[in-house]
C-alpha atoms as a PDB file:
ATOM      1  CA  UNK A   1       0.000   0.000   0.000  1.00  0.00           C
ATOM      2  CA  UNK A   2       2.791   2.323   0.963  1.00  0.00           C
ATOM      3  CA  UNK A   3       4.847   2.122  -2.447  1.00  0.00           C
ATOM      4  CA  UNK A   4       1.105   2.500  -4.023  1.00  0.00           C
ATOM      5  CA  UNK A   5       0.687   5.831  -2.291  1.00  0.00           C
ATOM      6  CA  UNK A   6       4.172   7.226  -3.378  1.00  0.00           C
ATOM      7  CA  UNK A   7       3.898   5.909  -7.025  1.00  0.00           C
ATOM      8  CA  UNK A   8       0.503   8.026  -7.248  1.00  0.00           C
ATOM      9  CA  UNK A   9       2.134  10.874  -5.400  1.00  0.00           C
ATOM     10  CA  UNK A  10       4.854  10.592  -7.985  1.00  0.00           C
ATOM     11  CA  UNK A  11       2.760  10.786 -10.710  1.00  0.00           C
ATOM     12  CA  UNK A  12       0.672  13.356  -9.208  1.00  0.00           C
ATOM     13  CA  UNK A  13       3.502  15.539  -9.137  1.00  0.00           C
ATOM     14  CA  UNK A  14       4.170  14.790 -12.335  1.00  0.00           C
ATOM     15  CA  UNK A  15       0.945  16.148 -13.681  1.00  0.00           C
ATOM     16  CA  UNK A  16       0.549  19.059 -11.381  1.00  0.00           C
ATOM     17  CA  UNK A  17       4.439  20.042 -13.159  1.00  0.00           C
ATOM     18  CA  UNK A  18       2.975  19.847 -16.541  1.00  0.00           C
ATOM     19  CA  UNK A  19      -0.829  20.838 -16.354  1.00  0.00           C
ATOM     20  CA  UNK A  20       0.172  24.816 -16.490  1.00  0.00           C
ATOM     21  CA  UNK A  21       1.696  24.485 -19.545  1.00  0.00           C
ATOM     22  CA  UNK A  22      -0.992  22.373 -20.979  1.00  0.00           C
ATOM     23  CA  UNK A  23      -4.809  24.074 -20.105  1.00  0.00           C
ATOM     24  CA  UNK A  24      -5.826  27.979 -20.674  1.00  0.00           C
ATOM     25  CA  UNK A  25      -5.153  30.230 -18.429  1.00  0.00           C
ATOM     26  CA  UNK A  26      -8.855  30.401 -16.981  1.00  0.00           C
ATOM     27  CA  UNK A  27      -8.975  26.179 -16.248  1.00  0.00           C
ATOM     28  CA  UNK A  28      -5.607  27.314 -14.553  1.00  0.00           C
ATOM     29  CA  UNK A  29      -7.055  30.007 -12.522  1.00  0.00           C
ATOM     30  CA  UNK A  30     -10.288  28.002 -11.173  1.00  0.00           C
ATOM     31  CA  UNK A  31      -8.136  24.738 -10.809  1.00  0.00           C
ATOM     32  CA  UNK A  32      -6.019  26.676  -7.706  1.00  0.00           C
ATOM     33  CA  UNK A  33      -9.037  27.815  -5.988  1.00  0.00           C
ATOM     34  CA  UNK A  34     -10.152  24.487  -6.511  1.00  0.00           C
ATOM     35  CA  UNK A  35      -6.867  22.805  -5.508  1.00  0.00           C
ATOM     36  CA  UNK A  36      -7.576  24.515  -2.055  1.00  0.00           C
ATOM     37  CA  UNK A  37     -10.678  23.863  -1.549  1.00  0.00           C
ATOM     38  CA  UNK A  38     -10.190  20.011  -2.064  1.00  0.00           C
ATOM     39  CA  UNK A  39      -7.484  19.952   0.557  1.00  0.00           C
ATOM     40  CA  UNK A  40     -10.637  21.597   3.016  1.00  0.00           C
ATOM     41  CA  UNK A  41     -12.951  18.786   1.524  1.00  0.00           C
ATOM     42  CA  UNK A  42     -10.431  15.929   3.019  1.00  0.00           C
ATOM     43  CA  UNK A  43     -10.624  17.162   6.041  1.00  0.00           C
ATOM     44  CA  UNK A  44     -14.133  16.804   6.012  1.00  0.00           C
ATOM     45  CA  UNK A  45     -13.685  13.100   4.498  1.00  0.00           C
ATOM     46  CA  UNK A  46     -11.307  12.304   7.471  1.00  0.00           C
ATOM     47  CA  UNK A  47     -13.704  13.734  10.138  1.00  0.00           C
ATOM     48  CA  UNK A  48     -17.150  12.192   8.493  1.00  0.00           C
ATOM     49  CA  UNK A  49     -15.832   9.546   6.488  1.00  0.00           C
ATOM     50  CA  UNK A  50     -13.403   7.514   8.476  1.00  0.00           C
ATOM     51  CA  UNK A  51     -14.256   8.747  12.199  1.00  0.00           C
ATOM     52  CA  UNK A  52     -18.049   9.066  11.835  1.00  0.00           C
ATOM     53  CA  UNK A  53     -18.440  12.851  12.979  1.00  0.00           C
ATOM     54  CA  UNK A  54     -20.695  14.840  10.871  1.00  0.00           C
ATOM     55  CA  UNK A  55     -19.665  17.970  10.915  1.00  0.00           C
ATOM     56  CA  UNK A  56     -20.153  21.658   9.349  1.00  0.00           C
ATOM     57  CA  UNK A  57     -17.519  23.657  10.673  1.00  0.00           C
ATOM     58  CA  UNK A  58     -14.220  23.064   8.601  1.00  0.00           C
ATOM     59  CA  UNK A  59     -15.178  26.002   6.703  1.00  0.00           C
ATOM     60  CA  UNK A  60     -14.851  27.989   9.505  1.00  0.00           C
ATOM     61  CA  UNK A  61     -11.615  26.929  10.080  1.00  0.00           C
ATOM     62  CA  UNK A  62     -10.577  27.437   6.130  1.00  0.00           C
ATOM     63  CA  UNK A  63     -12.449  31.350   6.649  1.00  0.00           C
ATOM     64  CA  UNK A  64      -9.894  31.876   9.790  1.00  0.00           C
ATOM     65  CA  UNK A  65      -6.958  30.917   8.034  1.00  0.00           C
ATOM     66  CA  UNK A  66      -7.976  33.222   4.691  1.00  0.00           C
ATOM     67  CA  UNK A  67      -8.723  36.250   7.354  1.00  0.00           C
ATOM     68  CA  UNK A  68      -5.721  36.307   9.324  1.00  0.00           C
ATOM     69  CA  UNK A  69      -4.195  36.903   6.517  1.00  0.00           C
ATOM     70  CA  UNK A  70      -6.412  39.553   5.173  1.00  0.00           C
ATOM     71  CA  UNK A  71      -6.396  41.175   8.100  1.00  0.00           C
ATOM     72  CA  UNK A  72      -2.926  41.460   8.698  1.00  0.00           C
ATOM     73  CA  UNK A  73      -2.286  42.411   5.130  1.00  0.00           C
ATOM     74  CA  UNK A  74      -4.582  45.043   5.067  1.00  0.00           C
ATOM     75  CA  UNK A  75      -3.734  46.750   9.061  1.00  0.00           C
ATOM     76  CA  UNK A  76      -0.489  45.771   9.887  1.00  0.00           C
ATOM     77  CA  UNK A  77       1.693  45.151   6.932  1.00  0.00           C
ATOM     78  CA  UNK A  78       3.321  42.697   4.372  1.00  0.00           C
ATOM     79  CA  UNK A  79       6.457  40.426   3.796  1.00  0.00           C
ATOM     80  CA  UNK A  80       8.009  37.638   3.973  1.00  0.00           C
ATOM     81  CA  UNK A  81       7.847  37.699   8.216  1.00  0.00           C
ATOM     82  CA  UNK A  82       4.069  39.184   8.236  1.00  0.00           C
ATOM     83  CA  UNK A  83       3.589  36.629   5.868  1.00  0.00           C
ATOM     84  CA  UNK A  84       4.976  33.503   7.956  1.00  0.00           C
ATOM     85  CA  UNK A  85       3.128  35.132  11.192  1.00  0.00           C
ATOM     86  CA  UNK A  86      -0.183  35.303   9.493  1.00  0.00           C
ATOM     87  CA  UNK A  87       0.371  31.843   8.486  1.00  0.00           C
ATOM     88  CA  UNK A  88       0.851  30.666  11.906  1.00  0.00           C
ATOM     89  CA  UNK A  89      -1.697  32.755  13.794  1.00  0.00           C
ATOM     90  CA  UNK A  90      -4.030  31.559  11.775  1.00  0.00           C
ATOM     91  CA  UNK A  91      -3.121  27.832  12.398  1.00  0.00           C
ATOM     92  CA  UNK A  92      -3.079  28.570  15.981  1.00  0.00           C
ATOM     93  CA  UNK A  93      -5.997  30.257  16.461  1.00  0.00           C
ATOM     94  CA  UNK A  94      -7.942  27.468  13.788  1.00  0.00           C
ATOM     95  CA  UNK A  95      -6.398  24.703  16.090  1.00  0.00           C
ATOM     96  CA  UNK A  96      -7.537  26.452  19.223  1.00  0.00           C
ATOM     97  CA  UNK A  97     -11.055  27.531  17.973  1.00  0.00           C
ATOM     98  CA  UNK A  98     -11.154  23.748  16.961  1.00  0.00           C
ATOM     99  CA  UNK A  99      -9.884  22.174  20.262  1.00  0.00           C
ATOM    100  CA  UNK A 100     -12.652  24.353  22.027  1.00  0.00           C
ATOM    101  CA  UNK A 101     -15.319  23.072  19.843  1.00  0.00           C
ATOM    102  CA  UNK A 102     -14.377  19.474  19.844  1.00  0.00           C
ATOM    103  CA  UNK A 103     -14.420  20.045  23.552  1.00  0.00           C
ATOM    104  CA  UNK A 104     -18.106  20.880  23.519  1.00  0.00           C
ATOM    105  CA  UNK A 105     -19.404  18.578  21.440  1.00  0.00           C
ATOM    106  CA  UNK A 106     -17.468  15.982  22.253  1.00  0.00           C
ATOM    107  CA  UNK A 107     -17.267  15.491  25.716  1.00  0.00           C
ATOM    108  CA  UNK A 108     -18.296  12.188  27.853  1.00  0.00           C
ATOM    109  CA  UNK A 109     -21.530  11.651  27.147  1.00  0.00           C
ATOM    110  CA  UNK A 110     -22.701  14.000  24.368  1.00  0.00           C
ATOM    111  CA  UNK A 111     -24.499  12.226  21.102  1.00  0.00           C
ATOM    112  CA  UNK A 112     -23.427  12.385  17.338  1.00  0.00           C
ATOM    113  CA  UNK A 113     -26.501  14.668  16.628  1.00  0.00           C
ATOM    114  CA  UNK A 114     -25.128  17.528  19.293  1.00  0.00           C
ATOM    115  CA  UNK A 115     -21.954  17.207  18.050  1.00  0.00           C
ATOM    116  CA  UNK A 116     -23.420  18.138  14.615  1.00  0.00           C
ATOM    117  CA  UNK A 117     -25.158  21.254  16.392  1.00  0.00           C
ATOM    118  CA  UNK A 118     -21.989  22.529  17.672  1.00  0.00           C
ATOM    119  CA  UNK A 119     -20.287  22.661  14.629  1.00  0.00           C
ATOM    120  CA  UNK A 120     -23.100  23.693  12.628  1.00  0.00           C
ATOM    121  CA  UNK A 121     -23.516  27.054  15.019  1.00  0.00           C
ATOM    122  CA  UNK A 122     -19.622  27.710  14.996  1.00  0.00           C
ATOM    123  CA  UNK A 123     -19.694  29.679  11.303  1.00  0.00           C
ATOM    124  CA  UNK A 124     -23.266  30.821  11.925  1.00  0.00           C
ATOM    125  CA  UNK A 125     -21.358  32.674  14.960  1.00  0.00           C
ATOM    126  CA  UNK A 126     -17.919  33.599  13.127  1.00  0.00           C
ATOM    127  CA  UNK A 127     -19.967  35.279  10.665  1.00  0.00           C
ATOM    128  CA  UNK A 128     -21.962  37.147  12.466  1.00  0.00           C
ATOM    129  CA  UNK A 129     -18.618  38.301  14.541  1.00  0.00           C
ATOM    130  CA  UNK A 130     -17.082  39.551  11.150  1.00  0.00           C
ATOM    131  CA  UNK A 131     -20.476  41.185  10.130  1.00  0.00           C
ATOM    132  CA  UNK A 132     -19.921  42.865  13.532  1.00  0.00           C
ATOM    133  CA  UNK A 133     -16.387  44.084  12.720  1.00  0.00           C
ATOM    134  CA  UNK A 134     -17.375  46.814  10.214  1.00  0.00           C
ATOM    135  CA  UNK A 135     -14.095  48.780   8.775  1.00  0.00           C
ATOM    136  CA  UNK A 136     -11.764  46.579  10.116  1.00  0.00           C
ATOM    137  CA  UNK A 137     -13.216  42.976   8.899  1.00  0.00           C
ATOM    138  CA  UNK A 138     -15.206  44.674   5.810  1.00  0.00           C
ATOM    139  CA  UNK A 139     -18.491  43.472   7.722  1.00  0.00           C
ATOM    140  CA  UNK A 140     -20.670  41.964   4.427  1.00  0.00           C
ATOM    141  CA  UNK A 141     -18.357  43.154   1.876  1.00  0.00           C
ATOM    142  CA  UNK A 142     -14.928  41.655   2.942  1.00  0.00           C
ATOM    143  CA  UNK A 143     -11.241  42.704   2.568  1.00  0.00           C
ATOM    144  CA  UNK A 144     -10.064  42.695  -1.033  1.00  0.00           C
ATOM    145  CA  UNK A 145      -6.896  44.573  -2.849  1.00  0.00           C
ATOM    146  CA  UNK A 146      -4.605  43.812   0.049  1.00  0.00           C
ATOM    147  CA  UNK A 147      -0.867  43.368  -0.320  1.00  0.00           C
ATOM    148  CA  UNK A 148       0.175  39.598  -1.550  1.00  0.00           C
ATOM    149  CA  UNK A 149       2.173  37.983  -3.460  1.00  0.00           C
ATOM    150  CA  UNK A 150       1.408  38.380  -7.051  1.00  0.00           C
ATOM    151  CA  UNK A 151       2.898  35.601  -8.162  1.00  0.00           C
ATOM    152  CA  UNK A 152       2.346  34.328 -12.335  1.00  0.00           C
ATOM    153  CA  UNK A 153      -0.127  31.363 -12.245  1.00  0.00           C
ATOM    154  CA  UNK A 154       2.303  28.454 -12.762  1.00  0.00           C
ATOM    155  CA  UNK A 155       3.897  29.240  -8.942  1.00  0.00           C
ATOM    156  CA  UNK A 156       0.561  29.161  -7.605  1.00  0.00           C
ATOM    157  CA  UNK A 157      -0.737  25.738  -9.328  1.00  0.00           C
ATOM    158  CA  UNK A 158       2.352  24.512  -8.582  1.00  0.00           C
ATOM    159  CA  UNK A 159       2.286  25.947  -4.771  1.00  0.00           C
ATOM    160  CA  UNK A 160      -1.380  24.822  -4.807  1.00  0.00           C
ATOM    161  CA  UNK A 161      -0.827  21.525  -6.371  1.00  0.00           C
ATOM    162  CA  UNK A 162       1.884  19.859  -4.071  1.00  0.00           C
ATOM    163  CA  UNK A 163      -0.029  21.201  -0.788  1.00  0.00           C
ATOM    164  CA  UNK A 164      -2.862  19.073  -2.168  1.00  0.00           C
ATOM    165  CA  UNK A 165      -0.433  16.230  -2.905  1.00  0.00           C
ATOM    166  CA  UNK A 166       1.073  16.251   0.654  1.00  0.00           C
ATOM    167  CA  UNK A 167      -1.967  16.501   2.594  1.00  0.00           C
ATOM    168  CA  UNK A 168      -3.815  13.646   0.740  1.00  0.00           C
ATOM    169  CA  UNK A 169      -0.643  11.185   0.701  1.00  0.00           C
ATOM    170  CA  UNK A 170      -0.596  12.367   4.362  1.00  0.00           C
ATOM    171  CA  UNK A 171      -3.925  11.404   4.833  1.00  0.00           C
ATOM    172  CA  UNK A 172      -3.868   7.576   3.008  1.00  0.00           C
ATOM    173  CA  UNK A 173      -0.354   7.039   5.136  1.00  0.00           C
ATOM    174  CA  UNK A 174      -3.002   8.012   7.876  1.00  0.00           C
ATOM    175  CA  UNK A 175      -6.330   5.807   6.747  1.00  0.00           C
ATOM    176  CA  UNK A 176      -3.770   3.151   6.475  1.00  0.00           C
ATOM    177  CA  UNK A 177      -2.068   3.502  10.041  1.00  0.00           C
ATOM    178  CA  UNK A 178      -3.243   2.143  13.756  1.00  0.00           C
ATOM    179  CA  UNK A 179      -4.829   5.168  14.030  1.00  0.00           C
ATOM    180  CA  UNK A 180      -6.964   4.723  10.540  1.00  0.00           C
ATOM    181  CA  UNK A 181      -8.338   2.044  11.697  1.00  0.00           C
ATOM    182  CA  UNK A 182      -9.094   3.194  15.077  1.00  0.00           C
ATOM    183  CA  UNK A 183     -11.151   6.187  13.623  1.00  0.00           C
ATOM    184  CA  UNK A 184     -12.972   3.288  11.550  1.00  0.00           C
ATOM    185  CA  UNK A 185     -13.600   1.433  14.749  1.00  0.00           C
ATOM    186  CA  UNK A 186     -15.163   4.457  16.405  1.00  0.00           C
ATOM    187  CA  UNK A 187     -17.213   5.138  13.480  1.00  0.00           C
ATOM    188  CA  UNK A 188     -18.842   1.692  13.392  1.00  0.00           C
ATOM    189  CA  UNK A 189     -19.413   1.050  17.187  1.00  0.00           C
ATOM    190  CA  UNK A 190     -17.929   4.206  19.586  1.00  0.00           C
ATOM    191  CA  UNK A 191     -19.200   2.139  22.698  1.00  0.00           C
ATOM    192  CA  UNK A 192     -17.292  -0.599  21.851  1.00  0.00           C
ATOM    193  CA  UNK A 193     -14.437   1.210  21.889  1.00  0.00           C
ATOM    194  CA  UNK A 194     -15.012   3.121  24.892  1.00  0.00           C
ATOM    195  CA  UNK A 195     -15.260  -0.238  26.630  1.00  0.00           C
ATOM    196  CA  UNK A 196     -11.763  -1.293  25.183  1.00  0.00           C
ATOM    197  CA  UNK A 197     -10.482   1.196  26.981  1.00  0.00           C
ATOM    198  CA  UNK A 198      -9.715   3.189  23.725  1.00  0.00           C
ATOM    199  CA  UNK A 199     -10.203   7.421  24.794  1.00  0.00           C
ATOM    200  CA  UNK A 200     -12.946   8.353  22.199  1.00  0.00           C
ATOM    201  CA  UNK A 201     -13.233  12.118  22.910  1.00  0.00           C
ATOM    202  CA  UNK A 202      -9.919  13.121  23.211  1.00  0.00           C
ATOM    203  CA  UNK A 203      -9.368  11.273  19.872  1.00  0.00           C
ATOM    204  CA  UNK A 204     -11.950  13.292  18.282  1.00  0.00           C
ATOM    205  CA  UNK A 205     -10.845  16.276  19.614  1.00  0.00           C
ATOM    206  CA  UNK A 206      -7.016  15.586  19.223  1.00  0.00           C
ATOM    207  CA  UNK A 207      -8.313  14.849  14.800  1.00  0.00           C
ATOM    208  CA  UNK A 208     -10.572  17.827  14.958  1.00  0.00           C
ATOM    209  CA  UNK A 209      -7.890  19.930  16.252  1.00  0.00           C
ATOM    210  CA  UNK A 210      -4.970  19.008  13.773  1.00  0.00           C
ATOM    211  CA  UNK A 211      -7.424  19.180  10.605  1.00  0.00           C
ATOM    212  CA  UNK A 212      -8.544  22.835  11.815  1.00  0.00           C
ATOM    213  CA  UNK A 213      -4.945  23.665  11.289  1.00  0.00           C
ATOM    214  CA  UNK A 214      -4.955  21.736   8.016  1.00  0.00           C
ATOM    215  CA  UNK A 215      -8.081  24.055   6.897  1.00  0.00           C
ATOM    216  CA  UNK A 216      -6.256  27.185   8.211  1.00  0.00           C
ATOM    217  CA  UNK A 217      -3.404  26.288   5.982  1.00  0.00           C
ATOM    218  CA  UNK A 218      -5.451  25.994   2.566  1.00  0.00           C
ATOM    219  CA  UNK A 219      -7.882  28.988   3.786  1.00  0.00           C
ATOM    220  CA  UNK A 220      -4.066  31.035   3.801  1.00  0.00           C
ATOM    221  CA  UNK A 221      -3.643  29.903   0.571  1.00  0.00           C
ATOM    222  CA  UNK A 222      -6.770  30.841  -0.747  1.00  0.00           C
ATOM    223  CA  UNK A 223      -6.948  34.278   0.406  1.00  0.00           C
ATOM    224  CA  UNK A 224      -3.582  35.275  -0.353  1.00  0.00           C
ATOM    225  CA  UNK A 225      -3.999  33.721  -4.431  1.00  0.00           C
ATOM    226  CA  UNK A 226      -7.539  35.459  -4.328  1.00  0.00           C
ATOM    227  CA  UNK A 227      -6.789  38.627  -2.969  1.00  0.00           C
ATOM    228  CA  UNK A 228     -10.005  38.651  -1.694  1.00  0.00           C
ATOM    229  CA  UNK A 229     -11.913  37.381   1.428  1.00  0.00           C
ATOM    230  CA  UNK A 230     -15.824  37.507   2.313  1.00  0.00           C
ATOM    231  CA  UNK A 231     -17.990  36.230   5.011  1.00  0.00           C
ATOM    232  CA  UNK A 232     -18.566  33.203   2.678  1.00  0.00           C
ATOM    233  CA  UNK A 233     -15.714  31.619   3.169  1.00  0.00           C
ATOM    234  CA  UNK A 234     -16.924  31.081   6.630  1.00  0.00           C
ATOM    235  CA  UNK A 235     -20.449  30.508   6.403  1.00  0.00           C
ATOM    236  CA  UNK A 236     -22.631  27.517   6.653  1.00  0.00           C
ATOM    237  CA  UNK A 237     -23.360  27.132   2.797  1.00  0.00           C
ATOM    238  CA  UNK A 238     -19.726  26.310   1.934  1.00  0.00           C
ATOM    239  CA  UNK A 239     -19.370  23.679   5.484  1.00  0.00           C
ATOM    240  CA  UNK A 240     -22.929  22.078   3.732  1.00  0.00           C
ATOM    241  CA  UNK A 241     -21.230  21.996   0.415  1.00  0.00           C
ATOM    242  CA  UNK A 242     -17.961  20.331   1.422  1.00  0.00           C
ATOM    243  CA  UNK A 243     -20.166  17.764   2.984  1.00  0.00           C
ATOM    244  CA  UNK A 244     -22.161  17.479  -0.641  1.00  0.00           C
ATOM    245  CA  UNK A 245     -18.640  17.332  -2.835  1.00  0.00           C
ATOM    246  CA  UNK A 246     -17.423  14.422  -0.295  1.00  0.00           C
ATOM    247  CA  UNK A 247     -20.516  12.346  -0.691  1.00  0.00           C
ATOM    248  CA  UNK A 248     -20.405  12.489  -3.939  1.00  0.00           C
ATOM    249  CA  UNK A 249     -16.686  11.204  -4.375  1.00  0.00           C
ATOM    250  CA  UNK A 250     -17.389   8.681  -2.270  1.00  0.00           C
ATOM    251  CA  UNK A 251     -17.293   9.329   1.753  1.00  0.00           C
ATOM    252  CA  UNK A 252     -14.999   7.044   3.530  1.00  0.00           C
ATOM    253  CA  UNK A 253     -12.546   7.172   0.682  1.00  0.00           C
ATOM    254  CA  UNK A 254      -9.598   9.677  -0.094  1.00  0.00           C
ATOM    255  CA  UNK A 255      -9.596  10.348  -3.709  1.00  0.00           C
ATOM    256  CA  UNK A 256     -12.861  10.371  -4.285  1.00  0.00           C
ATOM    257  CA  UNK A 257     -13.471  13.515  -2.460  1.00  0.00           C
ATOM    258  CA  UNK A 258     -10.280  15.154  -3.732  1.00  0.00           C
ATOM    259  CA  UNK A 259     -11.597  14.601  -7.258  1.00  0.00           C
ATOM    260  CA  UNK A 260     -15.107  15.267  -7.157  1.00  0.00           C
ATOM    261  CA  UNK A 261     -14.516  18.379  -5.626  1.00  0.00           C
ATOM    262  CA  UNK A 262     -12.251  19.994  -7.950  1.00  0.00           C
ATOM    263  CA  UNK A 263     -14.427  18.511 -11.137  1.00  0.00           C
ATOM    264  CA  UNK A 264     -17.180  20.034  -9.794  1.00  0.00           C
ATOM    265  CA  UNK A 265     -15.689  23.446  -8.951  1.00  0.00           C
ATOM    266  CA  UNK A 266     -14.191  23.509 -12.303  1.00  0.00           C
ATOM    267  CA  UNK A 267     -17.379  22.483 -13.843  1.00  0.00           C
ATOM    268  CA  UNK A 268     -19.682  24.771 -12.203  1.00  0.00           C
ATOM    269  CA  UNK A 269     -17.069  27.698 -12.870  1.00  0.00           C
ATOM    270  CA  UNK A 270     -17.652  26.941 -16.895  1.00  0.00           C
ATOM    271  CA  UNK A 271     -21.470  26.412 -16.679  1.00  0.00           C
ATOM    272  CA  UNK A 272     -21.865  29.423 -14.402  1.00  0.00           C
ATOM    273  CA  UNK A 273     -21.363  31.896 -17.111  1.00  0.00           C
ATOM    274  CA  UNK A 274     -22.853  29.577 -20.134  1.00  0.00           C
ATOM    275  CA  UNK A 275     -26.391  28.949 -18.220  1.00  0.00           C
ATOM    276  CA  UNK A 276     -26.635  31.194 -15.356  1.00  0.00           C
ATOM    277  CA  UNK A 277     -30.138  30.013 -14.303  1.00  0.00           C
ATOM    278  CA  UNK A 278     -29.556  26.318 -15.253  1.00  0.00           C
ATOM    279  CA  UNK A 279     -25.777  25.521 -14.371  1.00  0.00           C
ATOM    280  CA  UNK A 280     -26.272  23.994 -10.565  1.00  0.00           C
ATOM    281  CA  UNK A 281     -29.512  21.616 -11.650  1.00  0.00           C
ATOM    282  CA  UNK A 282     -27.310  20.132 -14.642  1.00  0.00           C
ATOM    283  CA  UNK A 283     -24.861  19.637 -11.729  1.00  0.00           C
ATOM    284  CA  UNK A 284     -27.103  17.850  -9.795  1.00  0.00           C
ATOM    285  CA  UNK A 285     -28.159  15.896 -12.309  1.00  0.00           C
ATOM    286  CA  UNK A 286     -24.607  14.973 -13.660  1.00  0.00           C
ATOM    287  CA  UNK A 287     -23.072  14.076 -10.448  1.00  0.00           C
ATOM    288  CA  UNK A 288     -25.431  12.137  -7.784  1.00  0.00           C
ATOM    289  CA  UNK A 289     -26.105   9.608  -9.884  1.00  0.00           C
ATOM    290  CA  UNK A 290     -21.967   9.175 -10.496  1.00  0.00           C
ATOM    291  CA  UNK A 291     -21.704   9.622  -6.605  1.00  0.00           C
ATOM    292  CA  UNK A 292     -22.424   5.440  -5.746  1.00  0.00           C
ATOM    293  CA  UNK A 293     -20.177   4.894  -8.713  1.00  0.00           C
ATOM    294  CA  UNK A 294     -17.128   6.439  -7.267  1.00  0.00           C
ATOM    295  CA  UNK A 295     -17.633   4.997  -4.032  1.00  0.00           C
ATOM    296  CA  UNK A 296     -17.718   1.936  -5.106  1.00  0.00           C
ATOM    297  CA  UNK A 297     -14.756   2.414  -7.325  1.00  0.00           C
ATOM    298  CA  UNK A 298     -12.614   4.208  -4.614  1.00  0.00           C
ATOM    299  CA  UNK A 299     -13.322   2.026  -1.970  1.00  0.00           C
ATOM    300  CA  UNK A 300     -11.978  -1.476  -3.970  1.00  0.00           C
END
């Protein structure tokens, strides 16, 4: 399994090195937004998928990592040290936002569905605090034309690409590990475990935590290739549509989501402007009834 993972991480490379020199510049342009946003969607496959927590709050976690750097961009400064420190308060704060919540809605006793509350209120909350924030969060509107790199579009696919690549052959080394197949065990009987002696909620807090720094990390990314940020990228729609793109790759599987996610971004991007009123139904229709397909496929 191991030399499996590193001959597809090989040849991912491979392809993420070439594919700027091979599509337009637009497929380009969507494909790094949508290389970052598939990293978010494994987190999602890790915490749903393999451990059994359905959750709605990794956007959150992707909107804190895209505003600390916004926000430092725009009031403090720029560089290569602002840079690094926005990249690291946003992992820290991420981490510790996610510690607290996997804290509440994880604790001894509490059920899968309040779990699902907690994180389901946690960007109804963080964007209500950046709607609060007027001039110095841009409230509804956001923080755009802040300092960043403006680097040519083959650094960022590239940059893009091979954070993608490390956190998904990250994640199979993981799926495959002890503590895979713990998360697996928890998902299909948690009081089993707990009787084993195994520590369920610290567990789930201790994978929670690390993949709110994971989401950080690509929400960084995002915002600083963007050069914009919005409430959105907090909210509850896009934590309900990472849960959407990872059933339909296949939930419980690591590619799957990683794929479906970026065909769908890419597709939507295209129909969006060739059938404004039409493009999300054709989606609909294209994809759910691929969705037991690629499960199938991705789980053999």
């Amino acid at each position: 399994d191991t030399k499996q993972i590193v001959i597809g991480g090989t040849v991912s490379c491979v392809v993420v090195a070439a594919a700027p020199f091979i599509l337009d510049t637009y497929t380009v342009n969507v494909l790094i937004r949508a290389l970052f946003l598939a990293a978010l969607a494994l987190t999602v496959d890790i915490l749903w998928g393999y451990m059994g927590v359905l959750t709605f709050g990794q956007s959150a976690f992707f909107g804190i990592g895209a505003y600390a750097c916004a926000l430092i961009f725009s009031h403090y400064g720029f560089g290569a040290y602002w840079a690094l420190g926005a990249l690291v308060v946003g992992i820290l704060v991420a981490m510790m936002v996610a510690a607290l919540v996997g804290w509440l809605a994880f604790y001894h006793g509490a059920s899968p569905l309040y779990g699902s509350i907690v994180t389901m209120a946690l960007p109804i909350i963080l964007t209500q605090l950046i709607y609060s924030g007027s001039n110095f969060t841009g409230s509804s509107s956001g923080l755009s034309g802040f300092p960043t790199y403006y680097w040519d579009l083959e650094t960022w696919f590239w940059l893009a690409g091979s954070f993608l690549i490390v956190v998904t052959v990250l994640a199979m080394l993981f799926v495959k590990s002890d503590w895979g197949r713990t998360l697996v065990a928890i998902r299909e009987n948690e009081i089993r475990c707990a009787y084993l002696g195994i520590p369920v909620p610290k567990i789930k807090i201790l994978v929670m935590t690390v993949l709110g720094g994971v989401g950080a990390v690509a929400g960084s990314g995002y915002a600083m290739f963007t050069n914009v940020v919005a409430p959105e990228l907090v909210g509850f729609l896009l934590g309900t549509e990472l849960l959407i793109w990872v059933a339909l790759g296949g939930r419980g599987t690591v590619i799957g989501p990683v794929l479906a996610t970026i065909a769908i971004d890419l597709i939507s991007s295209y129909l969006s402007g060739s059938m404004p009123f039409y493009w999300k139904l054709l989606v609909g229709i294209a994809f759910v009834p691929l969705s037991s397909c690629c499960q199938t496929a991705f789980r053999r």
